[in-house]
PDB file of N, CA and C in Angstrom:
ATOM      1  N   UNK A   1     171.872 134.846  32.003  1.00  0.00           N
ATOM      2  CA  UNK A   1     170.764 134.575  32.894  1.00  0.00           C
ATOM      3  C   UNK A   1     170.399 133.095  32.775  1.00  0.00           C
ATOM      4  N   UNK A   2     170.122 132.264  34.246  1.00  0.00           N
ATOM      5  CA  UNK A   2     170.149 131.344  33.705  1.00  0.00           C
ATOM      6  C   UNK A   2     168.383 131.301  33.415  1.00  0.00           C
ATOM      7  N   UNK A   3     168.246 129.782  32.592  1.00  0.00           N
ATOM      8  CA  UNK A   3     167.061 129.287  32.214  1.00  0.00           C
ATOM      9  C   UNK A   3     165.789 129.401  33.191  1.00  0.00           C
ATOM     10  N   UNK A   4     166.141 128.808  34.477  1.00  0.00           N
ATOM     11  CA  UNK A   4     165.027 128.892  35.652  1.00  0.00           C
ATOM     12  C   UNK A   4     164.338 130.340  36.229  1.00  0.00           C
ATOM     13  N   UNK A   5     165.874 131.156  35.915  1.00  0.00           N
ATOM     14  CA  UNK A   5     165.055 132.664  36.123  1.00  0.00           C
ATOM     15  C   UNK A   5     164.580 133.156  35.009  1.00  0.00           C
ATOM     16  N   UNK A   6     164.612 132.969  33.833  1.00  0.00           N
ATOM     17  CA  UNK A   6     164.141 133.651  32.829  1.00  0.00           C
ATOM     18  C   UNK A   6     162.928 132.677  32.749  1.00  0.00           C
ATOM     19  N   UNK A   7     162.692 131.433  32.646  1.00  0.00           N
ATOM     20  CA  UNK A   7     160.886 131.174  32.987  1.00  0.00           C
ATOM     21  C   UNK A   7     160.359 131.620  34.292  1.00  0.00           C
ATOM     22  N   UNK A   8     161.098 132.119  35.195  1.00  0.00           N
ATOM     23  CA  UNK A   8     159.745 132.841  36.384  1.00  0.00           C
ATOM     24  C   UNK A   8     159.696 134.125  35.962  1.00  0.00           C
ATOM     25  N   UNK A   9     160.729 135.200  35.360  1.00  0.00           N
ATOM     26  CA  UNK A   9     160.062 136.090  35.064  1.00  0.00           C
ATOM     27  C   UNK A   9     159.067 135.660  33.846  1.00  0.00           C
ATOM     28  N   UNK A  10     159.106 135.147  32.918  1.00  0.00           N
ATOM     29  CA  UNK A  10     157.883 134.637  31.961  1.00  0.00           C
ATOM     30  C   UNK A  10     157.013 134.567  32.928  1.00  0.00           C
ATOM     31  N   UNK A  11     156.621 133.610  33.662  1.00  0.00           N
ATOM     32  CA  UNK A  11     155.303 133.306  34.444  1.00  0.00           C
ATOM     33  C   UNK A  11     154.750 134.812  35.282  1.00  0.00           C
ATOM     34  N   UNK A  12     155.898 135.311  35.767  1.00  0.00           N
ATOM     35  CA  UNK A  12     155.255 136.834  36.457  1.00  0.00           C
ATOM     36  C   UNK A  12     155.148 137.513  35.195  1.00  0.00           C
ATOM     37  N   UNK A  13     155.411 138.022  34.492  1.00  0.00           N
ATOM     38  CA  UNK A  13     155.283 138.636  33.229  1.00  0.00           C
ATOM     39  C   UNK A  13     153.472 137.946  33.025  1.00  0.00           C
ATOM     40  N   UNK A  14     153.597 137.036  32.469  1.00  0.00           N
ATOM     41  CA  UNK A  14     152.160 136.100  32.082  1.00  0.00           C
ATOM     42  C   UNK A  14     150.940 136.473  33.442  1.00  0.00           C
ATOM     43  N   UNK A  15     151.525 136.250  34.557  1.00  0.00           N
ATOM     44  CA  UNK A  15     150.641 136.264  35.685  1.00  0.00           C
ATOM     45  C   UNK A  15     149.805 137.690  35.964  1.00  0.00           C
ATOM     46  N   UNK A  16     151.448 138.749  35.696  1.00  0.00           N
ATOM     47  CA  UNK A  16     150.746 140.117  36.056  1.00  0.00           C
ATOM     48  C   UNK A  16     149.950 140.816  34.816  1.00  0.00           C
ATOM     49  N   UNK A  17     150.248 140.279  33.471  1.00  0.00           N
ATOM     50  CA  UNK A  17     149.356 140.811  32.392  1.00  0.00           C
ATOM     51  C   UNK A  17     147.605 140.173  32.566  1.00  0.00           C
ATOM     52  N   UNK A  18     147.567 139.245  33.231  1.00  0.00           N
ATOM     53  CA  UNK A  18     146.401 138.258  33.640  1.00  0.00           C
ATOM     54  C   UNK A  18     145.410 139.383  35.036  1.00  0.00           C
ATOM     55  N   UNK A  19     146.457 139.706  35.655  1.00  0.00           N
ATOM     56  CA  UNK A  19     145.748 140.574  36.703  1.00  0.00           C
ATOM     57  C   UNK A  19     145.456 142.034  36.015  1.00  0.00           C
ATOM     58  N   UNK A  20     146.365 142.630  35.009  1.00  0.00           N
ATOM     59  CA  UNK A  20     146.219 143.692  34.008  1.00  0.00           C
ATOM     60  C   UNK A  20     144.719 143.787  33.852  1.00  0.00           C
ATOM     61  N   UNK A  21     144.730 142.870  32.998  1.00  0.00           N
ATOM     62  CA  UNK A  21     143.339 142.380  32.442  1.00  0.00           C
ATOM     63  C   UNK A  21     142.021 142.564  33.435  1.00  0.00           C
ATOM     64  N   UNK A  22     142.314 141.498  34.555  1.00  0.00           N
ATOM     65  CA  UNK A  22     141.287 141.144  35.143  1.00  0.00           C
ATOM     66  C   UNK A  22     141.076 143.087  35.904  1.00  0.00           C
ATOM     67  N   UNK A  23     142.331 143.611  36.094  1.00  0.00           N
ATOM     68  CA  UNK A  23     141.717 145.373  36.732  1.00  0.00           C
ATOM     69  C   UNK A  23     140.715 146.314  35.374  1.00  0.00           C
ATOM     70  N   UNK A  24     141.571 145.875  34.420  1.00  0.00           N
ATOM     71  CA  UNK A  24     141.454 146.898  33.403  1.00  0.00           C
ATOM     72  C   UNK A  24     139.201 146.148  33.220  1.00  0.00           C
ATOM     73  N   UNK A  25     138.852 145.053  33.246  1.00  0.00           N
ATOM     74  CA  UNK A  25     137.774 144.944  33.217  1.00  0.00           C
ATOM     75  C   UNK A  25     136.630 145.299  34.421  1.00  0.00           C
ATOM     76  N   UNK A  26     137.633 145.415  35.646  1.00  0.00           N
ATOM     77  CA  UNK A  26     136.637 145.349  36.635  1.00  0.00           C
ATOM     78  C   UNK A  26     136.922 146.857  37.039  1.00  0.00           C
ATOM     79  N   UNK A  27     137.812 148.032  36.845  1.00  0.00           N
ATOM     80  CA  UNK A  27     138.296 149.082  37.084  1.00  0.00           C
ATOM     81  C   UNK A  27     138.196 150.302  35.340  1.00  0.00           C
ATOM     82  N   UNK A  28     138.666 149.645  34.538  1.00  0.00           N
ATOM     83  CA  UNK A  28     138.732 150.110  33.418  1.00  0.00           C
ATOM     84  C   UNK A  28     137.974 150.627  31.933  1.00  0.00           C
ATOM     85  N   UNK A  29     137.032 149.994  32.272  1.00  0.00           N
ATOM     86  CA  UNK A  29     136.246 150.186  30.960  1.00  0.00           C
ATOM     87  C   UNK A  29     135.677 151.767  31.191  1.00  0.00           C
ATOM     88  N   UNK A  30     134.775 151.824  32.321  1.00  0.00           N
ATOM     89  CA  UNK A  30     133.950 153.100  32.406  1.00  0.00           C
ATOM     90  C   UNK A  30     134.880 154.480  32.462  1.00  0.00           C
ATOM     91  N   UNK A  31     136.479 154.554  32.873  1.00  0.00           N
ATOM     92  CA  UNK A  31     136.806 155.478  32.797  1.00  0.00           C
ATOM     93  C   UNK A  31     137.334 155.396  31.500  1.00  0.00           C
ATOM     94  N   UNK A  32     137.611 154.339  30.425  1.00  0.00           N
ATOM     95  CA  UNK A  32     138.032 154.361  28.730  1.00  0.00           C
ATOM     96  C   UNK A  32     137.064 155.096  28.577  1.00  0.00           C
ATOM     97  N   UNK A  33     135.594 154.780  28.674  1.00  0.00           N
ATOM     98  CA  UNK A  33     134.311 155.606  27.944  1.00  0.00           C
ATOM     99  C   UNK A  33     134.584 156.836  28.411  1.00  0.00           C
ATOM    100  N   UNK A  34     134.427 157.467  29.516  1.00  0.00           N
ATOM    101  CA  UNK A  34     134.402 158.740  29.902  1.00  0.00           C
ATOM    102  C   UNK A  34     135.267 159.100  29.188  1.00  0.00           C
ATOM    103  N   UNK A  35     136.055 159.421  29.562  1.00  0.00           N
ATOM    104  CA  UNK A  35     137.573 159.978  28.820  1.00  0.00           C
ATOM    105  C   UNK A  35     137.708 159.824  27.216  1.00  0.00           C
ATOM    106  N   UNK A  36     137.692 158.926  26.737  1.00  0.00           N
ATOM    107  CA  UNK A  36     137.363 158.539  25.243  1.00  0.00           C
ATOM    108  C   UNK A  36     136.196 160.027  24.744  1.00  0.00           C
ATOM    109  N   UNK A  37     135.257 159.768  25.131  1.00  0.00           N
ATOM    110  CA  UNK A  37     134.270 160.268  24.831  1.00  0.00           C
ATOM    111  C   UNK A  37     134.576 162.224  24.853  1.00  0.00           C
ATOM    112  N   UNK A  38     134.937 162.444  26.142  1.00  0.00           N
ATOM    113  CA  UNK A  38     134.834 163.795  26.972  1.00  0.00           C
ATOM    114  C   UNK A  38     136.044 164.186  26.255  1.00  0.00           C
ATOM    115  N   UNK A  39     136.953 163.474  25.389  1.00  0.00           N
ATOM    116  CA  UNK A  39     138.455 163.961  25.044  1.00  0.00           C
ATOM    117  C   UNK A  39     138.229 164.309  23.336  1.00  0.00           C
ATOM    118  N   UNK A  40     137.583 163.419  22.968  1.00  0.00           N
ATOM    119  CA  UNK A  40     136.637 163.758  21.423  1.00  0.00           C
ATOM    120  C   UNK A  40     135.889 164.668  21.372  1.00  0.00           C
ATOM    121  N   UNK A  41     135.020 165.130  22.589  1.00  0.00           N
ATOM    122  CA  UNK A  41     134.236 166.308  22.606  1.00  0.00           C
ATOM    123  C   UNK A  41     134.969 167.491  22.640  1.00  0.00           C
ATOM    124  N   UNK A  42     135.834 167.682  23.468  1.00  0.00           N
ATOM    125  CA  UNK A  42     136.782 168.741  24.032  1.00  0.00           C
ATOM    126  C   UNK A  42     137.610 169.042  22.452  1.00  0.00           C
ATOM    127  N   UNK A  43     138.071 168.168  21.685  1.00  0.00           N
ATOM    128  CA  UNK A  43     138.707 167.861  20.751  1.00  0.00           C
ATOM    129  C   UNK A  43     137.868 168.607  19.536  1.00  0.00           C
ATOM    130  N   UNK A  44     136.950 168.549  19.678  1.00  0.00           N
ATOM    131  CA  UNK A  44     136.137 168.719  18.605  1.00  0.00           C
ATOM    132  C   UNK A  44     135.552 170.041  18.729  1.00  0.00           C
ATOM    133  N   UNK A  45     135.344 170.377  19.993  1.00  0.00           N
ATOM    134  CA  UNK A  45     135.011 171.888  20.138  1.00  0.00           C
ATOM    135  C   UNK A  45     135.781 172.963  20.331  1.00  0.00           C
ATOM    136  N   UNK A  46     137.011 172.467  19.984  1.00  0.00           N
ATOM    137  CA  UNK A  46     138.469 173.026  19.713  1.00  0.00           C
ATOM    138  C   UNK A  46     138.497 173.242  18.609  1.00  0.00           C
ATOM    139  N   UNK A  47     138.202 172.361  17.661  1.00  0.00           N
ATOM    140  CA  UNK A  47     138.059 172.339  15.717  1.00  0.00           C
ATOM    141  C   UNK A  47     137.214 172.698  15.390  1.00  0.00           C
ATOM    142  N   UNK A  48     135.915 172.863  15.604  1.00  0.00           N
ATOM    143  CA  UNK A  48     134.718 173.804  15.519  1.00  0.00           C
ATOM    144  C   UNK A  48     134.725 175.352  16.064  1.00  0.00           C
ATOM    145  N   UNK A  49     135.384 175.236  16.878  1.00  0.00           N
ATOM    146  CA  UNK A  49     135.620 176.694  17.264  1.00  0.00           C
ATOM    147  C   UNK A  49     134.149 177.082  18.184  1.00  0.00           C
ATOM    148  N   UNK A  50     133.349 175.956  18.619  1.00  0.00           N
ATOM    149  CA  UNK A  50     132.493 176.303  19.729  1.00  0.00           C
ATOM    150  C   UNK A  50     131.822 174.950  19.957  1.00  0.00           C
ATOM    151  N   UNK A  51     130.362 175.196  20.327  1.00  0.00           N
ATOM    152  CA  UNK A  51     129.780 174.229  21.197  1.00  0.00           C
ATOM    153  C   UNK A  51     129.524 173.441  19.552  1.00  0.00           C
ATOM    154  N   UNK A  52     130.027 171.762  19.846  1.00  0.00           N
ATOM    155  CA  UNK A  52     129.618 171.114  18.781  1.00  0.00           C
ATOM    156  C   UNK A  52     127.862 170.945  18.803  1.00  0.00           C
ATOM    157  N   UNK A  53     127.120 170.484  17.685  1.00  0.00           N
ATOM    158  CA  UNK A  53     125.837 170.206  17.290  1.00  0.00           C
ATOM    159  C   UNK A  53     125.898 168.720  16.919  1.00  0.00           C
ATOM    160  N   UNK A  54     124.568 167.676  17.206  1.00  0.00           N
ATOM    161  CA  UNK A  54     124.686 166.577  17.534  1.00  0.00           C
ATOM    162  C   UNK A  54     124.542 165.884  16.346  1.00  0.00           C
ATOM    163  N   UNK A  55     125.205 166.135  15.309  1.00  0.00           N
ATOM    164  CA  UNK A  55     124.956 165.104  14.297  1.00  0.00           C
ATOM    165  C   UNK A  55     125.637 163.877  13.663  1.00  0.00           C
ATOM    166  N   UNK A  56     125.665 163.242  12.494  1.00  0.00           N
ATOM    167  CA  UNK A  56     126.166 161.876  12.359  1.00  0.00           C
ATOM    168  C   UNK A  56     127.488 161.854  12.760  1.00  0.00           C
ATOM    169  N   UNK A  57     128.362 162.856  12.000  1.00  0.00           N
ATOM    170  CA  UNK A  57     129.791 162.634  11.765  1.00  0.00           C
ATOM    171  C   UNK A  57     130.184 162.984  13.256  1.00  0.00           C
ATOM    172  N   UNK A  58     129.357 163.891  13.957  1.00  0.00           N
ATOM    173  CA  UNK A  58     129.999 164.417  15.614  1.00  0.00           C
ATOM    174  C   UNK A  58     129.963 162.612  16.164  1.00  0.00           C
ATOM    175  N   UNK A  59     128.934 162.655  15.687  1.00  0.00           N
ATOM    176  CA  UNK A  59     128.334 161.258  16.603  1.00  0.00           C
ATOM    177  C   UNK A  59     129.397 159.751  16.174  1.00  0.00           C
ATOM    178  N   UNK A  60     130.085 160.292  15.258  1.00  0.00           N
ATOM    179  CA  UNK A  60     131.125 158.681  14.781  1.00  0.00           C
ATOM    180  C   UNK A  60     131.901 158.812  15.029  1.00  0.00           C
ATOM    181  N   UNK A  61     132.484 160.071  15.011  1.00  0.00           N
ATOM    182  CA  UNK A  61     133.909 160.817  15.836  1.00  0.00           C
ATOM    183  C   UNK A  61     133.954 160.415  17.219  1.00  0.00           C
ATOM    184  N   UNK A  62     132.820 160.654  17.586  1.00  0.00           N
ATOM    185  CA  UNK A  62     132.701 160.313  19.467  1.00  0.00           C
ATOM    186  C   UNK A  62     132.992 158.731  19.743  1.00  0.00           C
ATOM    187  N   UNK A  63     132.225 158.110  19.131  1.00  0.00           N
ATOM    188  CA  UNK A  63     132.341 156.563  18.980  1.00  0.00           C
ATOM    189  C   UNK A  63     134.039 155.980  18.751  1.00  0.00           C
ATOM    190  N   UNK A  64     134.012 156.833  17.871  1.00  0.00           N
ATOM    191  CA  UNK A  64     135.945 156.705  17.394  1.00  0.00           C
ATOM    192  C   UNK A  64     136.539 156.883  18.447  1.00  0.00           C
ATOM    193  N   UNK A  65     136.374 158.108  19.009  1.00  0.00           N
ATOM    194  CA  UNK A  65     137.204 158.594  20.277  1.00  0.00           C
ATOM    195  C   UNK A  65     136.774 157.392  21.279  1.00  0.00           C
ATOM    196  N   UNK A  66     135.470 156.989  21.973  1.00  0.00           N
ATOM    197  CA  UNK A  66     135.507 156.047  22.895  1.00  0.00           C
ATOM    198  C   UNK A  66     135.804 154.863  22.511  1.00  0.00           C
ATOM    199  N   UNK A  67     136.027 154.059  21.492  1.00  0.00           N
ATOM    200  CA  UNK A  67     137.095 153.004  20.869  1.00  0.00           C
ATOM    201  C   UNK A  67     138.661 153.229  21.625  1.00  0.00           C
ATOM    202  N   UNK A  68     138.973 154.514  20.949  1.00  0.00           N
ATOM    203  CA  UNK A  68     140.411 154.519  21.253  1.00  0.00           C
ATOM    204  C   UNK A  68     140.612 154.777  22.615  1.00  0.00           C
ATOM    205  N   UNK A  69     139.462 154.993  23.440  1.00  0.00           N
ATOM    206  CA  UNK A  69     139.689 155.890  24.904  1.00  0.00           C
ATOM    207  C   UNK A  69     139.668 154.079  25.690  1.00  0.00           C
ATOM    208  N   UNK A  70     138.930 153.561  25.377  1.00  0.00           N
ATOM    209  CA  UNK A  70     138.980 152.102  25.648  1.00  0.00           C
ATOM    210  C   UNK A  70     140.463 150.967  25.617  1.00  0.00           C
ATOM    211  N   UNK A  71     140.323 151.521  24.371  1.00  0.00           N
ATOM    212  CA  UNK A  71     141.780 150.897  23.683  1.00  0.00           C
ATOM    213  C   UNK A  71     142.835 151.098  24.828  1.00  0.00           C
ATOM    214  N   UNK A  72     143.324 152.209  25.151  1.00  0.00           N
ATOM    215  CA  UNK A  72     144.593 153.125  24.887  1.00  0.00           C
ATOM    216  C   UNK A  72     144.351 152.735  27.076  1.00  0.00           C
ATOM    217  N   UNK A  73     142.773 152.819  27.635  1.00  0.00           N
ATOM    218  CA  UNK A  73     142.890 152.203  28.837  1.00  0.00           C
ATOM    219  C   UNK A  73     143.278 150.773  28.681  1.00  0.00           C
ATOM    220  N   UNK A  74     142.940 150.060  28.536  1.00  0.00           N
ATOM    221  CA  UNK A  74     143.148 148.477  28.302  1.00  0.00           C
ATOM    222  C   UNK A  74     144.595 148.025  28.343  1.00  0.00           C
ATOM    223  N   UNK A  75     145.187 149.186  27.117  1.00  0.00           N
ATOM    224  CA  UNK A  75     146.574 148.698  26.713  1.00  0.00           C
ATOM    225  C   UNK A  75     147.644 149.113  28.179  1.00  0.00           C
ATOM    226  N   UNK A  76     147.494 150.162  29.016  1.00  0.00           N
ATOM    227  CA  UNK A  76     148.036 150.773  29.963  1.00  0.00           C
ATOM    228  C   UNK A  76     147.990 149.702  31.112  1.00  0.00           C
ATOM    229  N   UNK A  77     146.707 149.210  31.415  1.00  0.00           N
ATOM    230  CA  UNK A  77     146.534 148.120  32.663  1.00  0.00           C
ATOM    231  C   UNK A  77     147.158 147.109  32.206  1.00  0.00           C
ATOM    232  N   UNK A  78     147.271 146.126  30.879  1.00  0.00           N
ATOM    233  CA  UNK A  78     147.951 144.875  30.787  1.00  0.00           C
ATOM    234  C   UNK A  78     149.457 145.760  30.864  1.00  0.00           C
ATOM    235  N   UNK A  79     150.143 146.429  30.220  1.00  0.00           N
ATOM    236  CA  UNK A  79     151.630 147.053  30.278  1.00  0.00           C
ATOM    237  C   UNK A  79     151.914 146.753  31.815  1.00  0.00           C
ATOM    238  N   UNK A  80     150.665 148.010  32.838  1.00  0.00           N
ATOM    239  CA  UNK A  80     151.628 148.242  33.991  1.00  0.00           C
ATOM    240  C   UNK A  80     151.306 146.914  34.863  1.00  0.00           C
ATOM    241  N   UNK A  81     150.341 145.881  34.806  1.00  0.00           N
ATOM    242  CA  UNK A  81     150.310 144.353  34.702  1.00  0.00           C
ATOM    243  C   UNK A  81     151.590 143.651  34.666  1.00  0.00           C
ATOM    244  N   UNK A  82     151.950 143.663  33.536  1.00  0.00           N
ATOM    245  CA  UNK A  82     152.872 142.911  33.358  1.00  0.00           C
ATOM    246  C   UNK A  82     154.379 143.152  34.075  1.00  0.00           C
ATOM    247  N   UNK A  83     154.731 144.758  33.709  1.00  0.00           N
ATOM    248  CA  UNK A  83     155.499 145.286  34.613  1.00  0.00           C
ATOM    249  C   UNK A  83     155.608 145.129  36.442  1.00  0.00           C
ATOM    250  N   UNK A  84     154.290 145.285  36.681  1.00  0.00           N
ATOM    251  CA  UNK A  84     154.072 144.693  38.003  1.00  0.00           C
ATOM    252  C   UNK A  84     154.314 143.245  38.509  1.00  0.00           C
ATOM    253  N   UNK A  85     153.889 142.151  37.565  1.00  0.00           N
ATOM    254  CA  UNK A  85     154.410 140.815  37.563  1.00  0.00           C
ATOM    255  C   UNK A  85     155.873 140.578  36.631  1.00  0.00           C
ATOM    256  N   UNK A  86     156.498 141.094  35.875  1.00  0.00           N
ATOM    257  CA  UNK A  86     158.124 141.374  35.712  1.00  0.00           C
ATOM    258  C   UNK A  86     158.843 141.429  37.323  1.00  0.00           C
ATOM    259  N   UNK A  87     158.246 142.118  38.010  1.00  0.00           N
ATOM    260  CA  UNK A  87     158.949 142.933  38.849  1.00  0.00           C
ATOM    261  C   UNK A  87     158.506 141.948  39.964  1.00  0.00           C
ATOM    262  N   UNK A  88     157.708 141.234  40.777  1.00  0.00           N
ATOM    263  CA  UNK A  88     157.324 140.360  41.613  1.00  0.00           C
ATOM    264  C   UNK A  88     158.095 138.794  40.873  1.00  0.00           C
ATOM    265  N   UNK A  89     157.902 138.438  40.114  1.00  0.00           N
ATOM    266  CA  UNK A  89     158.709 137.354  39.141  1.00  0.00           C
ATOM    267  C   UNK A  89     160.740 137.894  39.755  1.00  0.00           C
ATOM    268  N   UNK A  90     160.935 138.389  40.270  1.00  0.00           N
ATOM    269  CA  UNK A  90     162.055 138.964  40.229  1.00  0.00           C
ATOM    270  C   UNK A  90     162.556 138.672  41.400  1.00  0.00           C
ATOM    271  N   UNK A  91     161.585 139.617  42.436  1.00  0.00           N
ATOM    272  CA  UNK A  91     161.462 139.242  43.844  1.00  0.00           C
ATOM    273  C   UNK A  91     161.039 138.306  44.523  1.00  0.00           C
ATOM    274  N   UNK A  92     160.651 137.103  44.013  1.00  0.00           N
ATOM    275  CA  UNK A  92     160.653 135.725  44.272  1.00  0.00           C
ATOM    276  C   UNK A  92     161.896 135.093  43.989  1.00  0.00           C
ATOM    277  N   UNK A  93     162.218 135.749  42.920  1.00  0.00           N
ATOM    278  CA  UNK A  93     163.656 135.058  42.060  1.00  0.00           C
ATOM    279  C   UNK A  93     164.661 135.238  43.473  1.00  0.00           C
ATOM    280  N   UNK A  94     164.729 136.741  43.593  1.00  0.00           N
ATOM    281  CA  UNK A  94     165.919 136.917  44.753  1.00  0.00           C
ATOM    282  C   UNK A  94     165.695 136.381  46.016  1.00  0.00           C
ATOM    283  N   UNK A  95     164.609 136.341  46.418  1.00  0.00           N
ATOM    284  CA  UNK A  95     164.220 135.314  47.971  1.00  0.00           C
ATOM    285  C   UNK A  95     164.499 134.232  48.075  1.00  0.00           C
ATOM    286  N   UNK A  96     163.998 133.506  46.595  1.00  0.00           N
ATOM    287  CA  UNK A  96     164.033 132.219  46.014  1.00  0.00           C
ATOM    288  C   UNK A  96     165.784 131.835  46.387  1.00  0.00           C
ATOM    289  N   UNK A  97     166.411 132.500  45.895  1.00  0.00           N
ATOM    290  CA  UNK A  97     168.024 132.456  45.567  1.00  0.00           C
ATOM    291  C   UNK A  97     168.900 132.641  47.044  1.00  0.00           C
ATOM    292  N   UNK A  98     168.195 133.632  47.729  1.00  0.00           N
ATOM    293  CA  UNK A  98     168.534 133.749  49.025  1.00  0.00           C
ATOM    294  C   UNK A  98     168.268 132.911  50.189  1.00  0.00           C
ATOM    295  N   UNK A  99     167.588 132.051  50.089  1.00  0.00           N
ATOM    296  CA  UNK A  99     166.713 130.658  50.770  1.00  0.00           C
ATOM    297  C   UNK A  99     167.664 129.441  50.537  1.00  0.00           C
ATOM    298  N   UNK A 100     167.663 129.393  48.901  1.00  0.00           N
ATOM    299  CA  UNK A 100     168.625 128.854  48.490  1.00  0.00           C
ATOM    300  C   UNK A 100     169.681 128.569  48.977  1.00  0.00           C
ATOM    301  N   UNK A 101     170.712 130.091  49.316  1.00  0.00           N
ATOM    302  CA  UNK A 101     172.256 130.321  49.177  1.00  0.00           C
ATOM    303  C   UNK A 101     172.270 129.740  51.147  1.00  0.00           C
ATOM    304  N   UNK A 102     171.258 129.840  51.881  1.00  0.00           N
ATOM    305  CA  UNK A 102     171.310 129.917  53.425  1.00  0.00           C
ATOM    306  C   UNK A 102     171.343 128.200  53.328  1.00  0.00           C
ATOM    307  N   UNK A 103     170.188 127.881  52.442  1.00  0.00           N
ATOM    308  CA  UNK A 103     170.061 125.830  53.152  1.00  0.00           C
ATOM    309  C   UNK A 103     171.489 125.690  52.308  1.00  0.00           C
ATOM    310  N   UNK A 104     172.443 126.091  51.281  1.00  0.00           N
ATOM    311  CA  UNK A 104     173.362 125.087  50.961  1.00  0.00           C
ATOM    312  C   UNK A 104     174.263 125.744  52.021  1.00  0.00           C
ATOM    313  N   UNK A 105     175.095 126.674  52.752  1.00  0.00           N
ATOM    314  CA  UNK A 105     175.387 127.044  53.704  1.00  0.00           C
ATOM    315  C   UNK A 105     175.593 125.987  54.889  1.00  0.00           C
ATOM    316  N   UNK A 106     174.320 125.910  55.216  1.00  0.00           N
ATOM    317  CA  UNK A 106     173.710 125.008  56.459  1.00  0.00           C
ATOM    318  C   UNK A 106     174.371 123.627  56.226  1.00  0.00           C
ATOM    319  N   UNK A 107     174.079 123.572  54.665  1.00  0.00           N
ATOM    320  CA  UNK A 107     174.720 122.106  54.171  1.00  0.00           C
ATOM    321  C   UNK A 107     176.190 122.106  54.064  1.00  0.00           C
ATOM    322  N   UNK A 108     176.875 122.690  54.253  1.00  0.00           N
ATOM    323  CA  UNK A 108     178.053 123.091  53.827  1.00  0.00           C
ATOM    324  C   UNK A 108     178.946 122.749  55.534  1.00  0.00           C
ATOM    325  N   UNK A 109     178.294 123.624  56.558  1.00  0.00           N
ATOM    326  CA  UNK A 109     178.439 123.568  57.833  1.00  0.00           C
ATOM    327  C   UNK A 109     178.465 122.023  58.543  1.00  0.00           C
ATOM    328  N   UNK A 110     177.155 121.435  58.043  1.00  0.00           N
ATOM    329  CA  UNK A 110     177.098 120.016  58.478  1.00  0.00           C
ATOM    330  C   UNK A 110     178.100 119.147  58.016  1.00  0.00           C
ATOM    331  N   UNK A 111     178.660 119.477  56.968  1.00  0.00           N
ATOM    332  CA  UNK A 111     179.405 118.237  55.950  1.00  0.00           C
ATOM    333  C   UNK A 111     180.610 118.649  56.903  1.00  0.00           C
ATOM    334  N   UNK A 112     181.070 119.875  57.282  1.00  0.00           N
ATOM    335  CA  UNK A 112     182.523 119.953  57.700  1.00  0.00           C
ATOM    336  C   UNK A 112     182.616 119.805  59.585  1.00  0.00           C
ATOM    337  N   UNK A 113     181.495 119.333  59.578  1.00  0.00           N
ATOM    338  CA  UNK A 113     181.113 118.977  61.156  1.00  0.00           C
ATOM    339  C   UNK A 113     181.703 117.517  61.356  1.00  0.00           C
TER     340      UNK A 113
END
């Protein structure tokens, strides 16, 4: 591969983890909490064997769970981010290359004119 395509996928790689981000904050946080939260509860009233009762350790467990429910959103939007800019980094590459292959063509035509 040469050098020039392997820094545009870097830059789409870089670009689409940047838009990752910018969804996962403006799209992402409130469904980490929900889910975090509602998946620790569900979780827990599975291991209790009924309706949990509201005390410290329920209450740090939950916190734990919406950490990781946060986490585990966050980490998914920069991935499919980046994957998304991998994959646009690519399709510039081939347009890029195809634009390319037509003007030396053109140039090719003129010289034997």
């Amino acid at each position: 591969m040469k050098e020039a395509r392997k820094n545009t996928m870097k830059v789409g790689t870089k670009i689409g983890a940047g838009i990752g981000i910018v969804a996962f904050l403006a799209f992402g946080i409130i469904p980490g909490f929900y889910f975090g939260s509602y998946g620790t509860l569900v979780l827990l009233n599975h291991l209790m064997g009924g309706p949990v009762e509201p005390t410290t350790v329920v209450r740090m467990v939950t916190v734990v769970g919406i950490v990781l429910g946060v986490f585990c959103t966050g980490a998914v939007s920069i991935v499919l981010g980046s994957v998304f800019g991998t994959a646009m980094g690519y399709v510039v590459d081939v347009v890029g290359g195809l634009s390319k292959a037509k003007i030396d063509e053109t140039a090719e035509a003129k010289a034997q004119n």
